[in-house]
N, C-alpha and C. Protein backbone atom coordinates (compact mmCIF):
# COMPACT_ATOMS: atom_id res chain seq x y z
N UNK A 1 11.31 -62.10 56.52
CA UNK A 1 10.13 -62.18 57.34
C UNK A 1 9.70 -63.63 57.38
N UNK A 2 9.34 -63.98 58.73
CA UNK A 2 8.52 -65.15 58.82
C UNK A 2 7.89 -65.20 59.22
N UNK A 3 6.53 -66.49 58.45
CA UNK A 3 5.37 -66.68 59.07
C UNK A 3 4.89 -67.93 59.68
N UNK A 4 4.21 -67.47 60.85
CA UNK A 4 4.08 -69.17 61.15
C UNK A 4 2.29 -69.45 61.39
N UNK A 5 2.55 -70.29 61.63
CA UNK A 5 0.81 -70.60 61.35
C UNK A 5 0.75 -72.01 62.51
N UNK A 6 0.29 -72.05 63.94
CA UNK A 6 -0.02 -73.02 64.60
C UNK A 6 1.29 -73.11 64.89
N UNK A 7 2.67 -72.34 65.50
CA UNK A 7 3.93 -72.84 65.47
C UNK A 7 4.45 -73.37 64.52
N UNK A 8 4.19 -73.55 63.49
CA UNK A 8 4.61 -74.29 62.41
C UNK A 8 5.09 -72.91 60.93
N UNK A 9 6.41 -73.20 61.25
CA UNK A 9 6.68 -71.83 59.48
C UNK A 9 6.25 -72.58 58.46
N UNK A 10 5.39 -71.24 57.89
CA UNK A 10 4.62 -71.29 56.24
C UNK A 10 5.44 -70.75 56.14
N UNK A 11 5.89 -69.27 55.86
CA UNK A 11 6.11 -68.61 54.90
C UNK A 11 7.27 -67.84 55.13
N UNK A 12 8.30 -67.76 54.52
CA UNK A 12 9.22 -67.09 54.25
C UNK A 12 9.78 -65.79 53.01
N UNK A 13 9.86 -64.56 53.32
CA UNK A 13 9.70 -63.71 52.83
C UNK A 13 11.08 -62.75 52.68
N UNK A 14 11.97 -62.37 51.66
CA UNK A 14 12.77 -61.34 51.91
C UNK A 14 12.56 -60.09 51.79
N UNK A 15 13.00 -58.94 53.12
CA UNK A 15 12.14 -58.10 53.01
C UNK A 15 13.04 -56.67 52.94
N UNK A 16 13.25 -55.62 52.71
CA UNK A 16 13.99 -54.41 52.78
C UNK A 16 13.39 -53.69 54.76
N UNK A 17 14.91 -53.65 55.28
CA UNK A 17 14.63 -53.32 56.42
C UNK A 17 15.46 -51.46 56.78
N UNK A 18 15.66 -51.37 55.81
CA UNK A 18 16.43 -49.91 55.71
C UNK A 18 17.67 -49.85 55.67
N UNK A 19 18.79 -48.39 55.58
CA UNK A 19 19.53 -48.52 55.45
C UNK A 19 20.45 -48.33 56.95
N UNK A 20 21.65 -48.79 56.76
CA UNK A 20 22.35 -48.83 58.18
C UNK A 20 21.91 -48.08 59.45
N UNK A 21 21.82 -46.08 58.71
CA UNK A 21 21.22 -45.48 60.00
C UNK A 21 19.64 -45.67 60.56
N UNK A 22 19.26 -46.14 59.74
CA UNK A 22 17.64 -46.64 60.02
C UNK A 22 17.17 -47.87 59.92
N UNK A 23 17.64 -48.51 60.48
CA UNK A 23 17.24 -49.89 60.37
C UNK A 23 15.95 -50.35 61.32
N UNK A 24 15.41 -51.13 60.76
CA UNK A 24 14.85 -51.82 61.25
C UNK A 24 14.63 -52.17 62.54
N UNK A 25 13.70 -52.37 63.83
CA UNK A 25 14.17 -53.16 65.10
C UNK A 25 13.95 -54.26 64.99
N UNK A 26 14.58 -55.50 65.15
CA UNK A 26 14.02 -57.19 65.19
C UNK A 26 12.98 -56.78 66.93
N UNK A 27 11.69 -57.34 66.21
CA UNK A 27 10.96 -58.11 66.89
C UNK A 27 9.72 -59.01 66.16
N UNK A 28 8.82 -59.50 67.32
CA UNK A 28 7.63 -60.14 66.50
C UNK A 28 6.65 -59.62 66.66
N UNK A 29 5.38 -59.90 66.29
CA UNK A 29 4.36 -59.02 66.47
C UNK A 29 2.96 -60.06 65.37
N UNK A 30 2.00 -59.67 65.28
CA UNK A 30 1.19 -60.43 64.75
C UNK A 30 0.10 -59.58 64.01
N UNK A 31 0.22 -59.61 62.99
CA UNK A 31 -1.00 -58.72 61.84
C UNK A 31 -1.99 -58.67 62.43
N UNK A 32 -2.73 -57.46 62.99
CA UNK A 32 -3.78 -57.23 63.47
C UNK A 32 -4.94 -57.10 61.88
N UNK A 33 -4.56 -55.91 60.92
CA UNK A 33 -5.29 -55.75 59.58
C UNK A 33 -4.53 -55.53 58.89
N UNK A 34 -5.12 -55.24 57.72
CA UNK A 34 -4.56 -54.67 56.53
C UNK A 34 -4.94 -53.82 56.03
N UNK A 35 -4.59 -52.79 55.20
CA UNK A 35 -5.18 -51.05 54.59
C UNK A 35 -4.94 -51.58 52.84
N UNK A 36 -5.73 -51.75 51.94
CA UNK A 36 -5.79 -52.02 51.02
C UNK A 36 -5.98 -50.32 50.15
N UNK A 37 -4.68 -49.89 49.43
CA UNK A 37 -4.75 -48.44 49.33
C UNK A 37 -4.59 -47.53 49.74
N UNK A 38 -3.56 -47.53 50.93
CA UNK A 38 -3.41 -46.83 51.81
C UNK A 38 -3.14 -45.45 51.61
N UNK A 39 -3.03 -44.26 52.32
CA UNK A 39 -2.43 -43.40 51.95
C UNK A 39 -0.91 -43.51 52.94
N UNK A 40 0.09 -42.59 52.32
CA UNK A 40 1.14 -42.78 53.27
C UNK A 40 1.21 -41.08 54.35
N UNK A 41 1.25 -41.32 55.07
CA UNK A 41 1.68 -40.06 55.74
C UNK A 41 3.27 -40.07 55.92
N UNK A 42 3.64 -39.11 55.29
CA UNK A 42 5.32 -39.06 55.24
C UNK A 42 5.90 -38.68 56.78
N UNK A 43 6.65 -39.11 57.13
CA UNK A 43 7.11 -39.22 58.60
C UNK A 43 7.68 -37.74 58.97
N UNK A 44 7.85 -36.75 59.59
CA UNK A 44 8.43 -35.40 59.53
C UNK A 44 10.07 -35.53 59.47
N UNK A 45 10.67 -36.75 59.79
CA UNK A 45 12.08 -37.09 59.76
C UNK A 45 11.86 -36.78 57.74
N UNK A 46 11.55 -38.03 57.28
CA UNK A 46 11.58 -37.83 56.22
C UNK A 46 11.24 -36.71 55.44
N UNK A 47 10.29 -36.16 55.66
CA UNK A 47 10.62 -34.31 55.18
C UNK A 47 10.95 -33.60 55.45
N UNK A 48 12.03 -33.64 55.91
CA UNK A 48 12.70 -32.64 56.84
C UNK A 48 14.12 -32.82 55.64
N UNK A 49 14.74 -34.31 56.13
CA UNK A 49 15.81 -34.74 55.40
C UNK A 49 15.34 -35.00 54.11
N UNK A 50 14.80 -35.56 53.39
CA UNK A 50 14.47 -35.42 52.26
C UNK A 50 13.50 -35.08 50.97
N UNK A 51 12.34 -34.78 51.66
CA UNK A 51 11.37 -33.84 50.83
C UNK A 51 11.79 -32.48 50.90
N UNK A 52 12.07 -31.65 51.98
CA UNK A 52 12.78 -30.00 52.08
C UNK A 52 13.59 -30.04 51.21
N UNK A 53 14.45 -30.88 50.85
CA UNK A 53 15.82 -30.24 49.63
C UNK A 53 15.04 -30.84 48.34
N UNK A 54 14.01 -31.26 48.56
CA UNK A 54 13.82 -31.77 47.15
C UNK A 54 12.93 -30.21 46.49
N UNK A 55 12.13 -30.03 47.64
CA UNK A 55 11.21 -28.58 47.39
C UNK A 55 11.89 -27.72 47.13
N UNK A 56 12.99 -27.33 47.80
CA UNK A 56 14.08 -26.18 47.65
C UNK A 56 14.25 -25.84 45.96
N UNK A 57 14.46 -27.35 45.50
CA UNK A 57 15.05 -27.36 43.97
C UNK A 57 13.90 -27.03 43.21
N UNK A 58 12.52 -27.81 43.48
CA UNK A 58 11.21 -27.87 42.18
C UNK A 58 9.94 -27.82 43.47
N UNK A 59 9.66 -26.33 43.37
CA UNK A 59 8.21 -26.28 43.94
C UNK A 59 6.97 -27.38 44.01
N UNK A 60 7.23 -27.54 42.90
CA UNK A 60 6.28 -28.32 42.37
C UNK A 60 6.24 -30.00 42.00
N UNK A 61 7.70 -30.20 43.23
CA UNK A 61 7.95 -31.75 43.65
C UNK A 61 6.85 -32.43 44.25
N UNK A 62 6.07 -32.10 45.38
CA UNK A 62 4.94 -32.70 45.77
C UNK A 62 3.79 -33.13 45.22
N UNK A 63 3.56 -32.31 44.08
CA UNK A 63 2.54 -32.29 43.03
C UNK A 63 3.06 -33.81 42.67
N UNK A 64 4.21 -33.48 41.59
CA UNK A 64 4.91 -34.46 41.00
C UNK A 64 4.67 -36.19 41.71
N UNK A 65 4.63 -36.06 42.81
CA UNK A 65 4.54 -37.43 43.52
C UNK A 65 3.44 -37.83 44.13
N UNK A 66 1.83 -36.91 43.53
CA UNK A 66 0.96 -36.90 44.20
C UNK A 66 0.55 -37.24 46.17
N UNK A 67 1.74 -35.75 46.58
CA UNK A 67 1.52 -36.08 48.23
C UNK A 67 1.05 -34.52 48.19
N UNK A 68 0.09 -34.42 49.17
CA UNK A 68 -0.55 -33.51 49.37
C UNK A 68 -0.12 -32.86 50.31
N UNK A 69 -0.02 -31.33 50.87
CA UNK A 69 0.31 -30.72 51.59
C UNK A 69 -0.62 -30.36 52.70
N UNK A 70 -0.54 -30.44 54.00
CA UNK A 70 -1.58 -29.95 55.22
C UNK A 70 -0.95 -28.96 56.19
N UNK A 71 -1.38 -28.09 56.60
CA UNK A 71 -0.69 -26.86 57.22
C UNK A 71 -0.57 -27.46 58.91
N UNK A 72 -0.90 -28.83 59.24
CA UNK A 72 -0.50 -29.58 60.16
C UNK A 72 -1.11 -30.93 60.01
N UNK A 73 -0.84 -31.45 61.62
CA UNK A 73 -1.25 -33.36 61.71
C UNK A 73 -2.53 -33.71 62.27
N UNK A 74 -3.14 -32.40 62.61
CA UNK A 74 -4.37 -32.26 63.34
C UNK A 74 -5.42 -32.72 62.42
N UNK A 75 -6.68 -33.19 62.96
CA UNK A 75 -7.49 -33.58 62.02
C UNK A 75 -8.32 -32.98 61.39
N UNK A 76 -8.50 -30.63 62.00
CA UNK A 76 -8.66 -29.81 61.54
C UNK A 76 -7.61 -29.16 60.49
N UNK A 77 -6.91 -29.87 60.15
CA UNK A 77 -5.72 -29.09 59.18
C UNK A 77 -6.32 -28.94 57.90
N UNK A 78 -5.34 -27.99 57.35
CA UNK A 78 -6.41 -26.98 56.03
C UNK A 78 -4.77 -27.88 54.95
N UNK A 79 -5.46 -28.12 53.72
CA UNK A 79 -4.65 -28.16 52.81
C UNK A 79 -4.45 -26.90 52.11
N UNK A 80 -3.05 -27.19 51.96
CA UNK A 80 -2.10 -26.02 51.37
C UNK A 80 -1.81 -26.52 49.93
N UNK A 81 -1.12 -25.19 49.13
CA UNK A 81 -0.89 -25.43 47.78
C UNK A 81 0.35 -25.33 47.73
N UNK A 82 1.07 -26.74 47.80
CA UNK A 82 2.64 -26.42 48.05
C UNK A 82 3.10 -25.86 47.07
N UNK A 83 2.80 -25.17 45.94
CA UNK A 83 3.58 -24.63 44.71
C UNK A 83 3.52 -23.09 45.25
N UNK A 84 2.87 -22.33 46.03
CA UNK A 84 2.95 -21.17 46.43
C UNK A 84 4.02 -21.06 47.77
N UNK A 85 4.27 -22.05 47.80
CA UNK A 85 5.09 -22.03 49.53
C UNK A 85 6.66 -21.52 48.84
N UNK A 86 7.68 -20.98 49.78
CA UNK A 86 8.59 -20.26 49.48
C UNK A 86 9.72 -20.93 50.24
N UNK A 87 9.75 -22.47 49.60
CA UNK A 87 10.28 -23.40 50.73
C UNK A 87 11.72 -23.34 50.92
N UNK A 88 12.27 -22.21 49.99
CA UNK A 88 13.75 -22.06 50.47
C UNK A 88 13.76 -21.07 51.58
N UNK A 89 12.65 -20.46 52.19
CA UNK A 89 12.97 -19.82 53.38
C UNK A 89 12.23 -20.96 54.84
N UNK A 90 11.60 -22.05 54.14
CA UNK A 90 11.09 -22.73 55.48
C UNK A 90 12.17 -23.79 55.90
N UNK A 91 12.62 -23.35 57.74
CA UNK A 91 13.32 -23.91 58.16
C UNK A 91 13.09 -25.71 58.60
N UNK A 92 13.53 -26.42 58.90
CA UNK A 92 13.86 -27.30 59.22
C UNK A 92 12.51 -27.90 60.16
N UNK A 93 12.64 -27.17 61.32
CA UNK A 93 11.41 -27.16 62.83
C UNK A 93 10.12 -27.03 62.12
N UNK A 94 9.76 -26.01 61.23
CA UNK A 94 8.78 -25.62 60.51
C UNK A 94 8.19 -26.82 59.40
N UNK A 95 9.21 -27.40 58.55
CA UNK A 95 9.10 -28.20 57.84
C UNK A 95 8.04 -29.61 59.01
N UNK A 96 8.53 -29.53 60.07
CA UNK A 96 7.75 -30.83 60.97
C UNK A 96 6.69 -30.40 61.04
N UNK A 97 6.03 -29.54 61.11
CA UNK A 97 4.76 -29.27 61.48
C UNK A 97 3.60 -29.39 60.72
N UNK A 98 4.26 -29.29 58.81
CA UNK A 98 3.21 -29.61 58.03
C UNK A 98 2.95 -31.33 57.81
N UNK A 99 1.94 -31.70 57.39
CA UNK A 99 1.65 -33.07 56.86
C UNK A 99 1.37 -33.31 56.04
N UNK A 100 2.22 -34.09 55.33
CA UNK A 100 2.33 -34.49 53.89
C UNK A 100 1.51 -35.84 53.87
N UNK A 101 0.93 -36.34 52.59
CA UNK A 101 0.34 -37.54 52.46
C UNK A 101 0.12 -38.02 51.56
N UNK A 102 0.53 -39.24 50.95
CA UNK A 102 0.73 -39.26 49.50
C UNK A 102 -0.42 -39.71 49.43
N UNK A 103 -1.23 -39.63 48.60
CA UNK A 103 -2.34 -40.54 47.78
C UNK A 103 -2.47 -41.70 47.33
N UNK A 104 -3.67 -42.62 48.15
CA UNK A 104 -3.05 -44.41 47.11
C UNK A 104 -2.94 -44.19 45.78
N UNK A 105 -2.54 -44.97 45.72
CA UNK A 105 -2.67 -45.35 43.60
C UNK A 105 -1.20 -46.08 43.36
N UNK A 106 -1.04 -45.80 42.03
CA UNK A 106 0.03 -47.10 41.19
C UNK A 106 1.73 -45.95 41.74
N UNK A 107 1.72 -45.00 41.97
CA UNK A 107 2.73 -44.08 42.38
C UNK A 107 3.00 -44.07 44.03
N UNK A 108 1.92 -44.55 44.70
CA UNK A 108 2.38 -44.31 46.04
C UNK A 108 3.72 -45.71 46.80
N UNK A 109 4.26 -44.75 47.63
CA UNK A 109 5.09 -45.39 48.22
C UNK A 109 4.85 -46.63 49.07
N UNK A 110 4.13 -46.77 49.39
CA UNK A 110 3.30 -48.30 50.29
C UNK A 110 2.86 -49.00 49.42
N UNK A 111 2.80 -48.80 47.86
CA UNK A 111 2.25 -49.95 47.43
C UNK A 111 0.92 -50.17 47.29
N UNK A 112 0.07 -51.30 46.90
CA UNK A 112 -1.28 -51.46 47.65
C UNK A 112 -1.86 -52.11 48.69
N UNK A 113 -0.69 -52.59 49.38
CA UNK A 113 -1.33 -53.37 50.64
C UNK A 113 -0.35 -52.76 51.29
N UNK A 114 -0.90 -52.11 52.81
CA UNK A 114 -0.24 -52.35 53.96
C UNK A 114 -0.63 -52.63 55.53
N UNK A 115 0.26 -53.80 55.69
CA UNK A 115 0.03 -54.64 56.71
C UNK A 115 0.35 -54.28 57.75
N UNK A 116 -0.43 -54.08 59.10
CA UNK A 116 -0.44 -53.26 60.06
C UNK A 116 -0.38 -54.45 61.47
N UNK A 117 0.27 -53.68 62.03
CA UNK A 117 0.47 -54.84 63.67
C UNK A 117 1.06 -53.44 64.30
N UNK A 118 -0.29 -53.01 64.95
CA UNK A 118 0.66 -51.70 65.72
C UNK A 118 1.42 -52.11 67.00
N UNK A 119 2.68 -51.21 67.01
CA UNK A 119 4.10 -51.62 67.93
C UNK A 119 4.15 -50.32 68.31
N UNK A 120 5.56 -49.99 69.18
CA UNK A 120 6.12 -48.67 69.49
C UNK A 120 7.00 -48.33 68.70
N UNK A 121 7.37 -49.38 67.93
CA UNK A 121 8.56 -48.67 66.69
C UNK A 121 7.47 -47.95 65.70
N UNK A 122 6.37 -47.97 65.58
CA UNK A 122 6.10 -47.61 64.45
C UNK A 122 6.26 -48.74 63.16
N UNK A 123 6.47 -49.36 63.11
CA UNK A 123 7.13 -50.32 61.71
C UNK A 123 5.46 -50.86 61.44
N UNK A 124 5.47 -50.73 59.77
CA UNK A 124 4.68 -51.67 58.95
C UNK A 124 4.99 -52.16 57.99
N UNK A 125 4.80 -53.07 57.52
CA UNK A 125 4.73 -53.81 56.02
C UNK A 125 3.94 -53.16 55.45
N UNK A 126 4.91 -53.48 53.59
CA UNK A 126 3.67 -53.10 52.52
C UNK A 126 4.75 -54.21 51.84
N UNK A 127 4.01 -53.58 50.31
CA UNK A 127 4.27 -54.39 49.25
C UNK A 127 4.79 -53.99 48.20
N UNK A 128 5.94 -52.89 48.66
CA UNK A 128 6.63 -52.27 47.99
C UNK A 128 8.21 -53.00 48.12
């Protein structure tokens, strides 16, 4: 990552941009804010592919990683108690519809800062 300040680079940064099938898009963009503590909302790709097989194995994986369960993305959604869910029968499609969200703190996946410049990729910085 680079930063420039007046056209001029300050700062140079190495940064994790994902792995081959998910990479990253190169562009630029300019820090609008920052979320100090953020919570993460887990992406439905990502629980689909990898929170569902993790639930399959230990009910009580979500607990474990303090992300909370929501019976959707709506801003009326009811939290659920993912240790009662019977997630070896919830399919795939189904799995998208709930919203997961991890909790800030010293365990969450973002870290404590994340740096926001909203785009169409979706992409943010943290400090993880």
């Amino acid at each position: 990552m680079y930063g420039y300040r007046n056209g001029e680079l300050k700062l140079t940064l190495p940064v994790i941009v994902g792995k081959f099938q998910h990479q990253t898009p190169v562009f630029s963009d300019r820090i609008k804010y920052i979320e100090i503590n953020p919570f993460w909302n887990v992406p439905p790709s990502i629980a689909v592919k990898e929170e569902l097989p993790k639930l399959r194995e230990d009910q009580s994986y979500l607990v474990s990683k303090n992300i909370r369960l929501f019976s959707r993305w709506q801003e009326d959604a009811v939290e659920l108690d993912s240790t009662l869910i019977d997630w070896s029968q919830v399919t795939p499609s189904e799995m998208r519809r709930y919203k997961l969200r991890q909790d800030p703190g010293a365990t969450n996946s973002l870290g404590r800062i994340k740096f926001v410049f909203p785009n169409h990729y979706a992409v943010y910085l943290h400090d993880t």
